[in-house]
Protein backbone atom coordinates (compact mmCIF):
# COMPACT_ATOMS: atom_id res chain seq x y z
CA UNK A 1 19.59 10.29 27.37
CA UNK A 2 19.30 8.63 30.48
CA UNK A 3 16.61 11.29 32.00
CA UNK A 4 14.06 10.17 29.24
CA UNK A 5 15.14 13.98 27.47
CA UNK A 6 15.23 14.55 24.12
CA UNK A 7 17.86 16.89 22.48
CA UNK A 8 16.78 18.73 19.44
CA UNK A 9 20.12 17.40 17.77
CA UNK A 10 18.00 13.97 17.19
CA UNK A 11 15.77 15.71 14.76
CA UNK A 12 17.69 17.15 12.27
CA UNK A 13 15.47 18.61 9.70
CA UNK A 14 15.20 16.80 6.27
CA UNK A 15 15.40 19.77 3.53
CA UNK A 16 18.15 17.79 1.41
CA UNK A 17 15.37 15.33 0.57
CA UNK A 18 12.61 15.39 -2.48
CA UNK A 19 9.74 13.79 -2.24
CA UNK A 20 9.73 10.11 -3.07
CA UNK A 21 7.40 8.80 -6.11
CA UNK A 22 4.14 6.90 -5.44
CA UNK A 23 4.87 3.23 -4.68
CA UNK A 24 7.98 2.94 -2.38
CA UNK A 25 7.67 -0.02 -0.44
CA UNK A 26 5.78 0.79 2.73
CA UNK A 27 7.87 0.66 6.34
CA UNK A 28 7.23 -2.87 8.21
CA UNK A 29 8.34 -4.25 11.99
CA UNK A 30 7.69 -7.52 13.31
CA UNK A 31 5.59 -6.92 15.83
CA UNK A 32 8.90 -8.20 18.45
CA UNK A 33 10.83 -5.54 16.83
CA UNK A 34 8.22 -2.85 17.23
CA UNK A 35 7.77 -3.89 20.72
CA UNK A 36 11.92 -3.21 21.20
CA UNK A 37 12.17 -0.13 19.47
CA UNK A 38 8.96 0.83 21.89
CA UNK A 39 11.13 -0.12 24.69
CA UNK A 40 14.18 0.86 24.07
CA UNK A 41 12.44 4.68 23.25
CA UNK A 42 10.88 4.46 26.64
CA UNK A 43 14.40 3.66 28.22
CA UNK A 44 15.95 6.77 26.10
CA UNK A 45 18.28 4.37 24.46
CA UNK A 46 19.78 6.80 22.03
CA UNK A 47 20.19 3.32 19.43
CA UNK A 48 16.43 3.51 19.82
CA UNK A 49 15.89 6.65 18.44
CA UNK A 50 18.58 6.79 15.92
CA UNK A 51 16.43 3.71 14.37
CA UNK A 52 13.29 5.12 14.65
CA UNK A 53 14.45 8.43 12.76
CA UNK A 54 16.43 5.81 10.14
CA UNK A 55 12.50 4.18 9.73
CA UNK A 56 10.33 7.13 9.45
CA UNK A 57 11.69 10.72 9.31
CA UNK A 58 12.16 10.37 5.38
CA UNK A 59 8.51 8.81 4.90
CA UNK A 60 6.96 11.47 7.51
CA UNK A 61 8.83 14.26 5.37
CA UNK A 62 7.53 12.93 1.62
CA UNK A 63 3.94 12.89 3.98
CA UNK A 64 3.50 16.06 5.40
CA UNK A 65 5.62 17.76 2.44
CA UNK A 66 2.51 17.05 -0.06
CA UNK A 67 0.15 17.78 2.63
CA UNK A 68 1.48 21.46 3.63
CA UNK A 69 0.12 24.59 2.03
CA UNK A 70 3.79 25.94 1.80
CA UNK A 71 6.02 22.59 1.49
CA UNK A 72 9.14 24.39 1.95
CA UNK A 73 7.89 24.18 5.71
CA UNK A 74 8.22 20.66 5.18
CA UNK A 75 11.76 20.34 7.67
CA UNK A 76 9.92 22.64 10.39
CA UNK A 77 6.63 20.14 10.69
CA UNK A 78 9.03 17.14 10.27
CA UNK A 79 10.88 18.22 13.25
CA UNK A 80 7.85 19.25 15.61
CA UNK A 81 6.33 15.42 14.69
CA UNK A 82 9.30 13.77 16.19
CA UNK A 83 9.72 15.86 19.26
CA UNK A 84 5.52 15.00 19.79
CA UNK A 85 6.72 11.03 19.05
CA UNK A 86 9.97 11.18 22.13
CA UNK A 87 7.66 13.73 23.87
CA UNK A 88 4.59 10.63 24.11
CA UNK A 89 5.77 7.71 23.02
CA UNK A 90 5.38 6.71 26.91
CA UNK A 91 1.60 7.67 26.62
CA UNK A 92 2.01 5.09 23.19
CA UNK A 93 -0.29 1.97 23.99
CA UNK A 94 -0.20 0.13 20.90
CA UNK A 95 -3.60 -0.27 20.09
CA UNK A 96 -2.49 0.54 16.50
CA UNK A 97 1.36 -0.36 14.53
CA UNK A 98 3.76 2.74 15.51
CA UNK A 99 3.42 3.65 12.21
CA UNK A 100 -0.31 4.05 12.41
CA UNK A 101 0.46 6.05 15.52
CA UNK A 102 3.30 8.81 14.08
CA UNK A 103 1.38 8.78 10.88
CA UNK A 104 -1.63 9.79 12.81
CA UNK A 105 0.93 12.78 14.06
CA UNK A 106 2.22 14.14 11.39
CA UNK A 107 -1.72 14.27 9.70
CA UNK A 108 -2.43 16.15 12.50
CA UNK A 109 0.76 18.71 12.41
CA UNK A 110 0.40 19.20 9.25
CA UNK A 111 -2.86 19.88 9.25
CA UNK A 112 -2.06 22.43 11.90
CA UNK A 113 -0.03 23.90 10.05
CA UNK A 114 -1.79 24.60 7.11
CA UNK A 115 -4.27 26.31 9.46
CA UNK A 116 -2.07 28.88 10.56
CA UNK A 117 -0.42 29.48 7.20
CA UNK A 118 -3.65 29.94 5.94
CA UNK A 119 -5.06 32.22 8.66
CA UNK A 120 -1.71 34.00 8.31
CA UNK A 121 -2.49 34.32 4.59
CA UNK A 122 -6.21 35.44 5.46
CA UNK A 123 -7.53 32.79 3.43
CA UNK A 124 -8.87 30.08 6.37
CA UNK A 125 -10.90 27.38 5.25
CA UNK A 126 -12.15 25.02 8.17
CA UNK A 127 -11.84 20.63 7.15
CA UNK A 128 -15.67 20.75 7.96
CA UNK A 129 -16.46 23.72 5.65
CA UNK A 130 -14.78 22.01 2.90
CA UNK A 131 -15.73 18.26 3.29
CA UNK A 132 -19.27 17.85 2.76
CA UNK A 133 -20.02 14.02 2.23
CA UNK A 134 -23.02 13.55 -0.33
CA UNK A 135 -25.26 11.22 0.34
CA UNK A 136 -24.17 8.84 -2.47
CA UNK A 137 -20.69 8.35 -1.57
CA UNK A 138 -21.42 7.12 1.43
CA UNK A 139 -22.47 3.37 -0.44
CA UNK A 140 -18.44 3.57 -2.01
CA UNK A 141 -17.21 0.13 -1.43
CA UNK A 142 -13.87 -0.36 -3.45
CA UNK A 143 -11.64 1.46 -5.55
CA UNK A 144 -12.91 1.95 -8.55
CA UNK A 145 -10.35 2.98 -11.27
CA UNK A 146 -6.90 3.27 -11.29
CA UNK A 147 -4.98 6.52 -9.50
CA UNK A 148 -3.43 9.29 -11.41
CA UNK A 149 -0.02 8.12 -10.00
CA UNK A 150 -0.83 4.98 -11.54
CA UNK A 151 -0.88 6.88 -15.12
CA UNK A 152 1.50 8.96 -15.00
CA UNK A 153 4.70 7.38 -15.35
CA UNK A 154 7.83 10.22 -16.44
CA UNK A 155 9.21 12.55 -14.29
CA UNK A 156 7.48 15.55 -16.03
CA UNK A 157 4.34 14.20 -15.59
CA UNK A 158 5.05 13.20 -11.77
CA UNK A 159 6.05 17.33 -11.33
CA UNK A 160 2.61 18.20 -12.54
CA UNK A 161 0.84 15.78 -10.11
CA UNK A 162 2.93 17.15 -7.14
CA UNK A 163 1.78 20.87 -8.71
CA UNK A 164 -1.90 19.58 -8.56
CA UNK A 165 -2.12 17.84 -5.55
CA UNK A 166 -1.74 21.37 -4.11
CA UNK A 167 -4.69 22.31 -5.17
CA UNK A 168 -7.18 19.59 -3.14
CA UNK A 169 -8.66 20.35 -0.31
CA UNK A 170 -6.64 19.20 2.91
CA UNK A 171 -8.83 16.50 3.87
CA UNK A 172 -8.72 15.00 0.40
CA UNK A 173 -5.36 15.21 -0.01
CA UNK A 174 -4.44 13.66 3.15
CA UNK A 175 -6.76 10.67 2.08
CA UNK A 176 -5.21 10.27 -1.63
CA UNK A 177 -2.27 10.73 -0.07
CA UNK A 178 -1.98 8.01 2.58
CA UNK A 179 -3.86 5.53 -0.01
CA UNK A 180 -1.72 6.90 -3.18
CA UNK A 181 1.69 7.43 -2.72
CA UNK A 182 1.74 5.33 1.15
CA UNK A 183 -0.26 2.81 -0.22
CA UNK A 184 -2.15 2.12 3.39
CA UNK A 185 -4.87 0.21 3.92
CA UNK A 186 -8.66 1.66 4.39
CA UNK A 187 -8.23 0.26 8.03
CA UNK A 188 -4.89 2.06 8.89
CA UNK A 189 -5.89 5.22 6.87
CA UNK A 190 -9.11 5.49 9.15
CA UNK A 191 -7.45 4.90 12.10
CA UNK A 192 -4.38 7.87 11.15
CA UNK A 193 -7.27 10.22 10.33
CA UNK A 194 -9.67 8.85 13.09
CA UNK A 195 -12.60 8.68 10.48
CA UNK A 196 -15.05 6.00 9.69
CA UNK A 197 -14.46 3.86 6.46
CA UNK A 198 -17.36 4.71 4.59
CA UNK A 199 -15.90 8.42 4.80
CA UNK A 200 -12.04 7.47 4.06
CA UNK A 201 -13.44 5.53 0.71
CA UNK A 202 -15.25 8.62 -0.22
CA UNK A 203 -12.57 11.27 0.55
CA UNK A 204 -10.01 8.78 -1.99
CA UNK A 205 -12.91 8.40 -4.42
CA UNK A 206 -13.25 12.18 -4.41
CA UNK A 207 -9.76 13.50 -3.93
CA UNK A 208 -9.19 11.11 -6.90
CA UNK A 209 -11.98 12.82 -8.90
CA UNK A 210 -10.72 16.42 -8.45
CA UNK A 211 -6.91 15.42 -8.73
CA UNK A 212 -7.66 14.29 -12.62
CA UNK A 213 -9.94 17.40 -13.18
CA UNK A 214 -6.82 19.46 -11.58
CA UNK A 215 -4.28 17.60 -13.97
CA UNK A 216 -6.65 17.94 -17.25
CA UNK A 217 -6.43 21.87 -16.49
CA UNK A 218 -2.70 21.69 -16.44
CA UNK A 219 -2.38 19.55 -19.27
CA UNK A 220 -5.00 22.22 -21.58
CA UNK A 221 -2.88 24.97 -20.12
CA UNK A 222 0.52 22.92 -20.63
CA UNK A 223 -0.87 22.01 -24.54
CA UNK A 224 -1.76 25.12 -25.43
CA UNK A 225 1.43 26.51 -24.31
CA UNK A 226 3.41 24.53 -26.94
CA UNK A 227 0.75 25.29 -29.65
CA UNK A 228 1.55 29.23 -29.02
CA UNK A 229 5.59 28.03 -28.87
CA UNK A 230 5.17 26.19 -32.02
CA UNK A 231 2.79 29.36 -33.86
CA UNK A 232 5.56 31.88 -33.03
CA UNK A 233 8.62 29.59 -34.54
C-alpha cells in the first residue's frame, strides 16, 4: 500500500449485515485520533484503513441501505463510498469531523444511485421537483414531537417503519434519517447534505409528518387484514 493504491479487497461488501435499529450509539474520535487515522490513510498504512472500515462501513451500510430505492444495492453503494473516501481522503481538509465528511459521501452516492435506478425504472423524480419548502416551515425552530422510531418499540413494528420509510421522498428520508436512526445534530446534518438549517429542520419536520401518515396506512391495511383473518375462522 505503499504507492497510496487502494485494492478493492479493502472494501468487502457488507450484505451479511441488517440494518441496525434507531439509537445505536453514534461513532466518536478524539480529535488526535482522527487526526492519526487521517494520517496514517494519507501514508496508505493498511492499519489505517482496516480501522477506518472497522468505524464506518457498518454505519455507512445501515445509511445508504434505508436511503436506496432498491436496498439490496446496499453492498454495491457501500463499496463505491469507500473507494471515493481512499480515492480523496488526500483532498480531506478537515473543515468538518471525518464522519461529517464520508457521511456527506455516501448521501451523495446514494442519492446517485437512486437516480439511475429510477431513470432505469422510467420513473425519475428530480430532489428539486419533489422538495418544495412552504413558506411556513421555514420559522421551524425545534423538534417538535417525538419520532416514529421513538414509538415503535417491537421488532414487527420496526419492519413496518423500514417498509415505510421507502416510501418518502429522497430528500426527506435522508433528513429523518441522519436525525432518526444517526441521531446527528442539525449542524452536522446540514453540513452532510450541504443545506441551510432552516431547510434541514423542515425536511425532519416533514419527513416526520409523512412517515406517520405512511405507517397509519400500513397499520389500516395491516388491521383490516386480521379482521378478514379473524371473519373467515
Amino acid at each position: 500500500m505503499a504507492d497510496g493504491t487502494v485494492s478493492i479487497e479493502h472494501v468487502e461488501p457488507a450484505a451479511r449485515w441488517e440494518p441496525a435499529e434507531a439509537g445505536e450509539a453514534p461513532i466518536s474520535l478524539t480529535d488526535g485520533a482522527q487526526a492519526r487515522l487521517i494520517d496514517g490513510l494519507r501514508r496508505g498504512d493498511d492499519s489505517a484503513y482496516e480501522q477506518l472500515l472497522s468505524l464506518y462501513e457498518k454505519p455507512v451500510y445501515n445509511l445508504v441501505y434505508r436511503l436506496l430505492a432498491n436496498p439490496a444495492d446496499a453492498p454495491d453503494v457501500v463499496q463505491e463510498v469507500f473507494l471515493k473516501v481512499f480515492r480523496n481522503i488526500t483532498t480531506f481538509r478537515a473543515q468538518s469531523s471525518l464522519k461529517t465528511w464520508i457521511y456527506r459521501i455516501a448521501v451523495n452516492e446514494a442519492h446517485n444511485h437512486r437516480r439511475w435506478f429510477e431513470r432505469k425504472c422510467g420513473q425519475e423524480v428530480g430532489l428539486e421537483d419533489e422538495v418544495s419548502e412552504g413558506i411556513h416551515f421555514h420559522q421551524v425552530l425545534e423538534d417538535q414531537e417525538r419520532s416514529p422510531f421513538e414509538s415503535f418499540a417491537n421488532a414487527e413494528a420496526r419492519a413496518m417503519i423500514e417498509d415505510a420509510l421507502q416510501s418518502l421522498k429522497p430528500a426527506f428520508r435522508s433528513a429523518v434519517v441522519l436525525r432518526d436512526v444517526e441521531e446527528l445534530s442539525y449542524d452536522e446534518i446540514a453540513d452532510i447534505l450541504q443545506a441551510n438549517l432552516g431547510t434541514v429542520k423542515s425536511r425532519i419536520l416533514r419527513g416526520r409528518e409523512a412517515l406517520r401518515v405512511a405507517l397509519e396506512v400500513r397499520m389500516q391495511a395491516r388491521r383490516g387484514s386480521d379482521l378478514r383473518w379473524c371473519a373467515a375462522e
